[in-house]
PDB file of N, CA and C in Angstrom:
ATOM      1  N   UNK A   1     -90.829  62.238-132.290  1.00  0.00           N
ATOM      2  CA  UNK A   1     -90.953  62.346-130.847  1.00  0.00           C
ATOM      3  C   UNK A   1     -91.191  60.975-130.222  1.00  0.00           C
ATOM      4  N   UNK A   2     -91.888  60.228-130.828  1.00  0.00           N
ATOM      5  CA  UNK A   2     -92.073  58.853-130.385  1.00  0.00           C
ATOM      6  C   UNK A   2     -90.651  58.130-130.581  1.00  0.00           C
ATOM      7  N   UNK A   3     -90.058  58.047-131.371  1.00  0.00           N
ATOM      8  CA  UNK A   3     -88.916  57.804-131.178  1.00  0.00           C
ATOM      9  C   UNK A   3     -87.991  58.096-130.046  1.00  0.00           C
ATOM     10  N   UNK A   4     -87.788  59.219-129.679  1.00  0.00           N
ATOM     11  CA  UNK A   4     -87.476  59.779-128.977  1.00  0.00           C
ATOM     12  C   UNK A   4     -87.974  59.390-127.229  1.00  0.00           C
ATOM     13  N   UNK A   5     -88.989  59.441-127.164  1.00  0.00           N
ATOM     14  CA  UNK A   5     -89.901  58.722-125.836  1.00  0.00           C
ATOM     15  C   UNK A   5     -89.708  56.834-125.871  1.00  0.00           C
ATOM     16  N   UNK A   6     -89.471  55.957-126.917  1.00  0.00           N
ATOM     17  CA  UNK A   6     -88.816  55.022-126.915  1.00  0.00           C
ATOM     18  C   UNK A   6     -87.481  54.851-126.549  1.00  0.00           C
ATOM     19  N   UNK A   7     -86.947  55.706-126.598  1.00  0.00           N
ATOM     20  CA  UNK A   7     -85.733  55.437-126.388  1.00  0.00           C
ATOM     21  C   UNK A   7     -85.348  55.451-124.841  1.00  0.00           C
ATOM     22  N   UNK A   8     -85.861  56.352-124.718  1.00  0.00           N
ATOM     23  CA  UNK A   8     -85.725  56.818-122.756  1.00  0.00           C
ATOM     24  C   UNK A   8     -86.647  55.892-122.182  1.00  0.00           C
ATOM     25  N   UNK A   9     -87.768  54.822-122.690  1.00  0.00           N
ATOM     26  CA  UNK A   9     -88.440  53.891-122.040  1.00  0.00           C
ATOM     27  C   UNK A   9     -87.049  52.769-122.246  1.00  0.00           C
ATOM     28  N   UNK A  10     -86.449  52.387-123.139  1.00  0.00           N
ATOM     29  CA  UNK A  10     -85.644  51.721-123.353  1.00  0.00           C
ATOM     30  C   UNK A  10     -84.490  51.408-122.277  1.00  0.00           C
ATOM     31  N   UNK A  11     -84.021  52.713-121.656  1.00  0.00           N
ATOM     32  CA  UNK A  11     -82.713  53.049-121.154  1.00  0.00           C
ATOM     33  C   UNK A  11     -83.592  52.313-119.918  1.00  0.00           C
ATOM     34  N   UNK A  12     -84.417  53.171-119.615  1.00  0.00           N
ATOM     35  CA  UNK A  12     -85.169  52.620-117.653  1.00  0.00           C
ATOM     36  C   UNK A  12     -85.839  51.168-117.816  1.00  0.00           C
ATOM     37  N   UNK A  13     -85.783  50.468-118.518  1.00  0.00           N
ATOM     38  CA  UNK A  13     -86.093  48.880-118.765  1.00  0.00           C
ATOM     39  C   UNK A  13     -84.792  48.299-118.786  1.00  0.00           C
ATOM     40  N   UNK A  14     -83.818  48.987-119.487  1.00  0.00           N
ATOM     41  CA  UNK A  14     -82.319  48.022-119.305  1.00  0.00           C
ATOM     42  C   UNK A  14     -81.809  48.541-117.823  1.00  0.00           C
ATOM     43  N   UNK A  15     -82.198  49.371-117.159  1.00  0.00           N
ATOM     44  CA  UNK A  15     -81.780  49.980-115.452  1.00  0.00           C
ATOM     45  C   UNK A  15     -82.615  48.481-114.696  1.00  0.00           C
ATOM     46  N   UNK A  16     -83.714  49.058-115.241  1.00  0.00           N
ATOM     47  CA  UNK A  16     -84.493  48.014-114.200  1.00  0.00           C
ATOM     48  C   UNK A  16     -83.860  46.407-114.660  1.00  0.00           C
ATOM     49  N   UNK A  17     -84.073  46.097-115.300  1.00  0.00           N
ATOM     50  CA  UNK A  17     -83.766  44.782-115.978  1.00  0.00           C
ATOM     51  C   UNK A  17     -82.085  44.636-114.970  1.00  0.00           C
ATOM     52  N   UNK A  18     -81.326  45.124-115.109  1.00  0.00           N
ATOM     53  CA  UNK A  18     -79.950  44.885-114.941  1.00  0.00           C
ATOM     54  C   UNK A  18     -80.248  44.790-112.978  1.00  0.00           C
ATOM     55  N   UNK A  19     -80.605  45.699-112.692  1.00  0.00           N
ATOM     56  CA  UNK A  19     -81.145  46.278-111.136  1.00  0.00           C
ATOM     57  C   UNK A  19     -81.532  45.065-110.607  1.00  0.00           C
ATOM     58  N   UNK A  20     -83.014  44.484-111.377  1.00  0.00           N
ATOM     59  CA  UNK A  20     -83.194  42.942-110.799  1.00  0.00           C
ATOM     60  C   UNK A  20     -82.379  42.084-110.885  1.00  0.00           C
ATOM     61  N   UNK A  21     -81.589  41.702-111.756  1.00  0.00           N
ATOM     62  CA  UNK A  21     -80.378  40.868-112.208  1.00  0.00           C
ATOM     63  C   UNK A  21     -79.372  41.084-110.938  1.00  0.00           C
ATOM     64  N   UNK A  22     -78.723  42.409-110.873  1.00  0.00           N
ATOM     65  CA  UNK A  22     -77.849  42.130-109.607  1.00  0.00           C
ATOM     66  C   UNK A  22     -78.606  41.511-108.263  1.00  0.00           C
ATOM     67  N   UNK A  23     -79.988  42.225-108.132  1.00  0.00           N
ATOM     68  CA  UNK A  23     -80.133  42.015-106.912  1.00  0.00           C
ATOM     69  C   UNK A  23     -80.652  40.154-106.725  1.00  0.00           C
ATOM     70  N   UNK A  24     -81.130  39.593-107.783  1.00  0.00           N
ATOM     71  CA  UNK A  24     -81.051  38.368-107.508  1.00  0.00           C
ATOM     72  C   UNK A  24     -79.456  37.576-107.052  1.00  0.00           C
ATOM     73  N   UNK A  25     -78.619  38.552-107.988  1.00  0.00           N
ATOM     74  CA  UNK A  25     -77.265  37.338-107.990  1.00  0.00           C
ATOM     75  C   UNK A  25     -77.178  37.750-106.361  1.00  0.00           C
ATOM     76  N   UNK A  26     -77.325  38.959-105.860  1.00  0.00           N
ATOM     77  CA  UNK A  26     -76.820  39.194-104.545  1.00  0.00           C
ATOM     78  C   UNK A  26     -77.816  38.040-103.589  1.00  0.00           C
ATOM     79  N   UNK A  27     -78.882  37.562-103.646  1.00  0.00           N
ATOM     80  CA  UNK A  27     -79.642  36.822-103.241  1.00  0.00           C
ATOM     81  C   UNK A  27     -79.138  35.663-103.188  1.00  0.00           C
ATOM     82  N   UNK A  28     -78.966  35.341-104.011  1.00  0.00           N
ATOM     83  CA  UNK A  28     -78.256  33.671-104.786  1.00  0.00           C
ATOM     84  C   UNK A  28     -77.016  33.620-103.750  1.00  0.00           C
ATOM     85  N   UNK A  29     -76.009  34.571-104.005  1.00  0.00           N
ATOM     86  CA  UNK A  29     -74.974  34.804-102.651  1.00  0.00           C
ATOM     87  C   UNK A  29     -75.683  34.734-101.074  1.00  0.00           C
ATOM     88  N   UNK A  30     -76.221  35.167-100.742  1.00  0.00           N
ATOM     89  CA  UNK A  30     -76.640  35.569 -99.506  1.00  0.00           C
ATOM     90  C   UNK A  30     -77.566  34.252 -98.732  1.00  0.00           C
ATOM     91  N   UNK A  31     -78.477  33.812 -99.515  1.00  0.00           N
ATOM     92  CA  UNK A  31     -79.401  32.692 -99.130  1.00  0.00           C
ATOM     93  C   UNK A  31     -78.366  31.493 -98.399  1.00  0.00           C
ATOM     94  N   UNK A  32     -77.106  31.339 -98.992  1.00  0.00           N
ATOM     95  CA  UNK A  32     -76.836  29.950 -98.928  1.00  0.00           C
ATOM     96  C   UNK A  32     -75.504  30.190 -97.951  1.00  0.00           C
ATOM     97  N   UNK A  33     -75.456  31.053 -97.453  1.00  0.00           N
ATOM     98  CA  UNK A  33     -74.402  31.593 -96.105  1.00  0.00           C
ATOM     99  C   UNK A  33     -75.316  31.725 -94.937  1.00  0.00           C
ATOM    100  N   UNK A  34     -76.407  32.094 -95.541  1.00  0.00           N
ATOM    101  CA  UNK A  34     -77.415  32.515 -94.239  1.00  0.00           C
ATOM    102  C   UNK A  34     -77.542  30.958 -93.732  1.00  0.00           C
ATOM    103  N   UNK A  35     -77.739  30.248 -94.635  1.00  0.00           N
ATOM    104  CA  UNK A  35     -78.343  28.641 -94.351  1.00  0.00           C
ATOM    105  C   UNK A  35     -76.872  28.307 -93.626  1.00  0.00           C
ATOM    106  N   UNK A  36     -75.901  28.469 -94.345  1.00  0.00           N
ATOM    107  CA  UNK A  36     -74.898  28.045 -93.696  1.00  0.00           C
ATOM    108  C   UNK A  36     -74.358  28.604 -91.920  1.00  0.00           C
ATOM    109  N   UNK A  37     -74.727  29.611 -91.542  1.00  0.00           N
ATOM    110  CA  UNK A  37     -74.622  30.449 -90.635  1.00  0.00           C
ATOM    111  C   UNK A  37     -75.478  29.193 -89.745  1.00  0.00           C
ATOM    112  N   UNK A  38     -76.990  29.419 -90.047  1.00  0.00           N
ATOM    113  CA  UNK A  38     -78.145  29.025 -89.150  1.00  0.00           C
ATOM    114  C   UNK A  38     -77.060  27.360 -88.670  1.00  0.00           C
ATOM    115  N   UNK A  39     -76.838  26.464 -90.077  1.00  0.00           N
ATOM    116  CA  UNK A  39     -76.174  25.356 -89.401  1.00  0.00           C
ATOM    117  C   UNK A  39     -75.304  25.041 -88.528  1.00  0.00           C
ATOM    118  N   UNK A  40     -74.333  26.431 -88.521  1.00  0.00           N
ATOM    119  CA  UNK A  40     -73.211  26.217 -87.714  1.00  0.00           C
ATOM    120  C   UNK A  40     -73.614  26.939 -85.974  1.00  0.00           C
ATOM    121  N   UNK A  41     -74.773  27.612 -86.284  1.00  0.00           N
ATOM    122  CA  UNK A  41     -75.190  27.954 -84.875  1.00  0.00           C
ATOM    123  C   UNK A  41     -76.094  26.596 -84.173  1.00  0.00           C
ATOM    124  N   UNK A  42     -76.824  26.082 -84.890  1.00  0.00           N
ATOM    125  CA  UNK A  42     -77.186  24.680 -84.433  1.00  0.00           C
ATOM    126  C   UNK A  42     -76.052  23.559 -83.710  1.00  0.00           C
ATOM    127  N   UNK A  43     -74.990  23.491 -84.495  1.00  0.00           N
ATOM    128  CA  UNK A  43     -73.581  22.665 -84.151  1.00  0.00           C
ATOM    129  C   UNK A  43     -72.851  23.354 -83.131  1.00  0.00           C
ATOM    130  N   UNK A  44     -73.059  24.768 -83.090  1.00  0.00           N
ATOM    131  CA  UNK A  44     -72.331  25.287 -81.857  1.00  0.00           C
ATOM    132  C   UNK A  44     -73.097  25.322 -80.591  1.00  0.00           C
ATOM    133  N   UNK A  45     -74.528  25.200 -80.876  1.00  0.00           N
ATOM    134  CA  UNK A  45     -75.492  24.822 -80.032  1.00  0.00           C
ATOM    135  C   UNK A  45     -75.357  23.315 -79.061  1.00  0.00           C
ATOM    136  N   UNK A  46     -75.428  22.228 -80.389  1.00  0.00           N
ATOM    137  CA  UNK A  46     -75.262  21.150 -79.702  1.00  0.00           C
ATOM    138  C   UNK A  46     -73.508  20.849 -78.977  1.00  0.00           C
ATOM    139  N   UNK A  47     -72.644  21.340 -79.812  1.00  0.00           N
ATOM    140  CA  UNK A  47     -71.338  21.122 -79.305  1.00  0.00           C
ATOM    141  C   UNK A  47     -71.442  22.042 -77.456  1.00  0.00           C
ATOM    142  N   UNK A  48     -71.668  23.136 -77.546  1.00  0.00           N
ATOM    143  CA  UNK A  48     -71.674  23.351 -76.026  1.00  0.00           C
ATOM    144  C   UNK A  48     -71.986  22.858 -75.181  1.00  0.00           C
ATOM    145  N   UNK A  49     -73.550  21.972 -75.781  1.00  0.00           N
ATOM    146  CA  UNK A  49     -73.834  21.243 -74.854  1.00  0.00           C
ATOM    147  C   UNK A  49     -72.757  20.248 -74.207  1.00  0.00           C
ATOM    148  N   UNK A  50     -72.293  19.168 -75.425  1.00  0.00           N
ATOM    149  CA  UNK A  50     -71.039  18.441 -74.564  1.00  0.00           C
ATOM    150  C   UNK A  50     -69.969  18.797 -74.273  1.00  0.00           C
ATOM    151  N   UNK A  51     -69.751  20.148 -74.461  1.00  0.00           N
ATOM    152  CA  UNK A  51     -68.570  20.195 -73.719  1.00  0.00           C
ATOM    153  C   UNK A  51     -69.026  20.810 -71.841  1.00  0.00           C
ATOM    154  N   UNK A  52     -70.277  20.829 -71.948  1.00  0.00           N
ATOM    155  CA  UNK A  52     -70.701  21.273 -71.209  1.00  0.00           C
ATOM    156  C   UNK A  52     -70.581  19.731 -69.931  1.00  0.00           C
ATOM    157  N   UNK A  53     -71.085  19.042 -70.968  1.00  0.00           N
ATOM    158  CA  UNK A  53     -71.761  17.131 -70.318  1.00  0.00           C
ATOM    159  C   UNK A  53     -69.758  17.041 -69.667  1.00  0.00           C
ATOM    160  N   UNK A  54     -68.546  17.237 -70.626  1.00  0.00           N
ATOM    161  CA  UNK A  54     -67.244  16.902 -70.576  1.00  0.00           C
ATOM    162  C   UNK A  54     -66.986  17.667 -68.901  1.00  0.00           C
ATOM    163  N   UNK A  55     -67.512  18.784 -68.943  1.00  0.00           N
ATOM    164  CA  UNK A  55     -66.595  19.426 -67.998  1.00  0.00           C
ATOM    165  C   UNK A  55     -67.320  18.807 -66.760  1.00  0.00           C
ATOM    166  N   UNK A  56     -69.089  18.420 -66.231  1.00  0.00           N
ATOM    167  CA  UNK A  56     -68.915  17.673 -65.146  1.00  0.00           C
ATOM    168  C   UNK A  56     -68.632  16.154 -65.370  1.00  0.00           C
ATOM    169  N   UNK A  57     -67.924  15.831 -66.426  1.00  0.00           N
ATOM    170  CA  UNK A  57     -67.631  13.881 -66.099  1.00  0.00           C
ATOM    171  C   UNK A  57     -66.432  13.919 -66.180  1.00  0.00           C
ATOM    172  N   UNK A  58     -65.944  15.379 -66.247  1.00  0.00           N
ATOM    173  CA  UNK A  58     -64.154  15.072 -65.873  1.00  0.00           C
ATOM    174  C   UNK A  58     -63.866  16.089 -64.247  1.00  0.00           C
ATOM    175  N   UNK A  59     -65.009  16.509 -64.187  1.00  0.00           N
ATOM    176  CA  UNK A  59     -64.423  17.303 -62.661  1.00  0.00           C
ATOM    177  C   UNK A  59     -63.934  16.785 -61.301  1.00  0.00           C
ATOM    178  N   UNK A  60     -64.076  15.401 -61.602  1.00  0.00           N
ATOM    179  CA  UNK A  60     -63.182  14.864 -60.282  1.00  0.00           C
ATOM    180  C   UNK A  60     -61.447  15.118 -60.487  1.00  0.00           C
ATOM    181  N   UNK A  61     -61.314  14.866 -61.764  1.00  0.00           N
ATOM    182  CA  UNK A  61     -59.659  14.982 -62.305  1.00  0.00           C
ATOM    183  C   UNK A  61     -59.311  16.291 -61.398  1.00  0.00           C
ATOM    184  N   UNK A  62     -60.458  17.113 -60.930  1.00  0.00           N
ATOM    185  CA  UNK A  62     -59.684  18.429 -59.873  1.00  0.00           C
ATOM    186  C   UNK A  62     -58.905  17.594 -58.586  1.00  0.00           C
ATOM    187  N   UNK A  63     -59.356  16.386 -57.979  1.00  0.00           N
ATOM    188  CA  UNK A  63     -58.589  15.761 -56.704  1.00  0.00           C
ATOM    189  C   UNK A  63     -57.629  14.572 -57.597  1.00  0.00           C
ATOM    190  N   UNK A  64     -57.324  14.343 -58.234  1.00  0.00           N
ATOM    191  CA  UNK A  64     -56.554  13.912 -58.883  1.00  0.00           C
ATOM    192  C   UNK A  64     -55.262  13.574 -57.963  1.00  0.00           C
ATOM    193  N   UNK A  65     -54.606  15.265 -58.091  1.00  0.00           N
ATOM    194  CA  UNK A  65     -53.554  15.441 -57.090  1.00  0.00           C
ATOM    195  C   UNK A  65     -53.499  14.738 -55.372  1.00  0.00           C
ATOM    196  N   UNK A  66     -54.437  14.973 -54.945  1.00  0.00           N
ATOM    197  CA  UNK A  66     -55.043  14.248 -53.813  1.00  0.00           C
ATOM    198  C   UNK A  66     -54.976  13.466 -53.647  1.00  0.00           C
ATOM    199  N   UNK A  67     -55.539  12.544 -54.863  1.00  0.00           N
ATOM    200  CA  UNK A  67     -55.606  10.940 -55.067  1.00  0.00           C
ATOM    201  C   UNK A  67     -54.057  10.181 -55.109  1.00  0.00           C
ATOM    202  N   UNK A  68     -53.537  10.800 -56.168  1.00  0.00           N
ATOM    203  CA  UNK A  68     -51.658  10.391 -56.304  1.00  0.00           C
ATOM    204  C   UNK A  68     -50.780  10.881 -54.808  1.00  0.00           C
ATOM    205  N   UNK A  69     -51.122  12.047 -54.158  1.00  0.00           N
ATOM    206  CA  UNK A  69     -50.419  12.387 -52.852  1.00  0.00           C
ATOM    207  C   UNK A  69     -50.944  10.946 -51.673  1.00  0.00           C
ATOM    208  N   UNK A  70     -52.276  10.806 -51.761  1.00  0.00           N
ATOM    209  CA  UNK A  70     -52.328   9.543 -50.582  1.00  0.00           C
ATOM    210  C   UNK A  70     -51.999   8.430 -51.189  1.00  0.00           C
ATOM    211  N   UNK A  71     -51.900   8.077 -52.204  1.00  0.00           N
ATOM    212  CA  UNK A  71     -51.452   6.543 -52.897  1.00  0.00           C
ATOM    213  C   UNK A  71     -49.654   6.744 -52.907  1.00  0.00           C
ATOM    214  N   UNK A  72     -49.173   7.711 -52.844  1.00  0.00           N
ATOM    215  CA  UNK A  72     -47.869   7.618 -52.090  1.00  0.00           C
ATOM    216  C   UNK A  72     -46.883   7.463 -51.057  1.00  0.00           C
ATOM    217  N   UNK A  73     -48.321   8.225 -50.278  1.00  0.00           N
ATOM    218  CA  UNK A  73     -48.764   7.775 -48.897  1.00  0.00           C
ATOM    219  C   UNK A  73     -48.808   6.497 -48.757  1.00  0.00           C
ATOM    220  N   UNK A  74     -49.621   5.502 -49.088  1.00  0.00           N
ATOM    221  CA  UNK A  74     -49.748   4.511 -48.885  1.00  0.00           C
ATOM    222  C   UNK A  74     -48.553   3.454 -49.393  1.00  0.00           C
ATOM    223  N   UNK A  75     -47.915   3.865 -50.709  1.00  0.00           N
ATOM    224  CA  UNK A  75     -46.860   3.004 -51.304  1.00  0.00           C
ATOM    225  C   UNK A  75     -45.806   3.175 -50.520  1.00  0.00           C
ATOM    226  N   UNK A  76     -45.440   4.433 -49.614  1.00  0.00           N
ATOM    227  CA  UNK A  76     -44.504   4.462 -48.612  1.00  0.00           C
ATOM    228  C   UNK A  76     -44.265   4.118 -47.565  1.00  0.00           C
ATOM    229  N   UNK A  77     -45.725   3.461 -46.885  1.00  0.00           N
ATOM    230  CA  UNK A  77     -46.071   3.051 -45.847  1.00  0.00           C
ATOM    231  C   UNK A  77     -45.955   1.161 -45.886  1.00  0.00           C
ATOM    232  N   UNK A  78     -46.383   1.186 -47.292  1.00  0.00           N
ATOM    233  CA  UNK A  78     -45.993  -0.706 -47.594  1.00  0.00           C
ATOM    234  C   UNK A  78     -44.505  -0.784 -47.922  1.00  0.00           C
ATOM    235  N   UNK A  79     -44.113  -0.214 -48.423  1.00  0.00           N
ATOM    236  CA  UNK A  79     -42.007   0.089 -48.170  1.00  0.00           C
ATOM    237  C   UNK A  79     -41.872   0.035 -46.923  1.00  0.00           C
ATOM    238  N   UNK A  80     -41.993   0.908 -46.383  1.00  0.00           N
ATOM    239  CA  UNK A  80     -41.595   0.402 -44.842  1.00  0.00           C
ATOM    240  C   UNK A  80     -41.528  -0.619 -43.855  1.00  0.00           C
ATOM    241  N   UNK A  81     -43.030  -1.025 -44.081  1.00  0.00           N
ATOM    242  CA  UNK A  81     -43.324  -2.217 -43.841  1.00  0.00           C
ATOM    243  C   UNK A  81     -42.675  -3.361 -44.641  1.00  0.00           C
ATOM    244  N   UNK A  82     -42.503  -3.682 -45.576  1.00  0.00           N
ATOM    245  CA  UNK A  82     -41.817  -4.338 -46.597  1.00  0.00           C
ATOM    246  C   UNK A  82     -40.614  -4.618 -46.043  1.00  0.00           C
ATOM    247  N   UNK A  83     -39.984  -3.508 -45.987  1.00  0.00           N
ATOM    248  CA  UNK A  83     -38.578  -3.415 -45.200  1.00  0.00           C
ATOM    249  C   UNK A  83     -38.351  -4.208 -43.579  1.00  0.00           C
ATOM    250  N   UNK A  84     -39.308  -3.901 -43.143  1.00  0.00           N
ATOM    251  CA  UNK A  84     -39.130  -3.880 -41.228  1.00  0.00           C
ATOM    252  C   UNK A  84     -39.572  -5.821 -41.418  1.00  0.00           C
ATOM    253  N   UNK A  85     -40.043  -5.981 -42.655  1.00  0.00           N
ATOM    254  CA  UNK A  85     -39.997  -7.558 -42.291  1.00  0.00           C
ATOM    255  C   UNK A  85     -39.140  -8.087 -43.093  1.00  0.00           C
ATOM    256  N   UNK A  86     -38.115  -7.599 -43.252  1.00  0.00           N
ATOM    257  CA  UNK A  86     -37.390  -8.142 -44.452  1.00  0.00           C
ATOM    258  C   UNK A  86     -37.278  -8.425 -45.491  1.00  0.00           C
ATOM    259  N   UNK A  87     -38.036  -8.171 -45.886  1.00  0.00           N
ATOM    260  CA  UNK A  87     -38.697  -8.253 -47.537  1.00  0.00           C
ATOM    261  C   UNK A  87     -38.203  -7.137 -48.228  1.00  0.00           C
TER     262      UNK A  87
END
């Protein structure tokens, strides 16, 4: 009978034994994505910021158009003039 009661202690020590074994390897997996996750939310953290800094140090480029319509203005106005003196 002791035999018998060894054996079935045997089986639930190789369950458990194997049980901890996966659940570390699943750990070993998991730890170093999590770390990796946390880093890339830090970098997406700081990256918003500049694109944040980009979008007001380029928001004049909105009159842009504005800027090239009166400087045509003006290059058409020194043609003319250019012209009316002979030049």
């Amino acid at each position: 009978m002791f035999a018998l009661l060894a054996e079935s202690n045997t089986g639930w020590t190789i369950g458990y034994v194997i049980g901890i074994v996966v659940v570390l390897v699943v750990v070993a997996l998991v730890v170093p994505i999590l770390l990796l996750a946390r880093s890339i939310g830090g970098q997406a953290h700081r990256i918003n910021g500049l694109l944040g800094s980009a979008v007001t140090n380029t928001a004049a480029l909105t009159e842009l158009h504005t800027t090239i319509s009166s400087a045509e203005v003006i290059v058409d106005g020194l043609r003319r003039g250019r012209q009316k003196l002979g030049g």
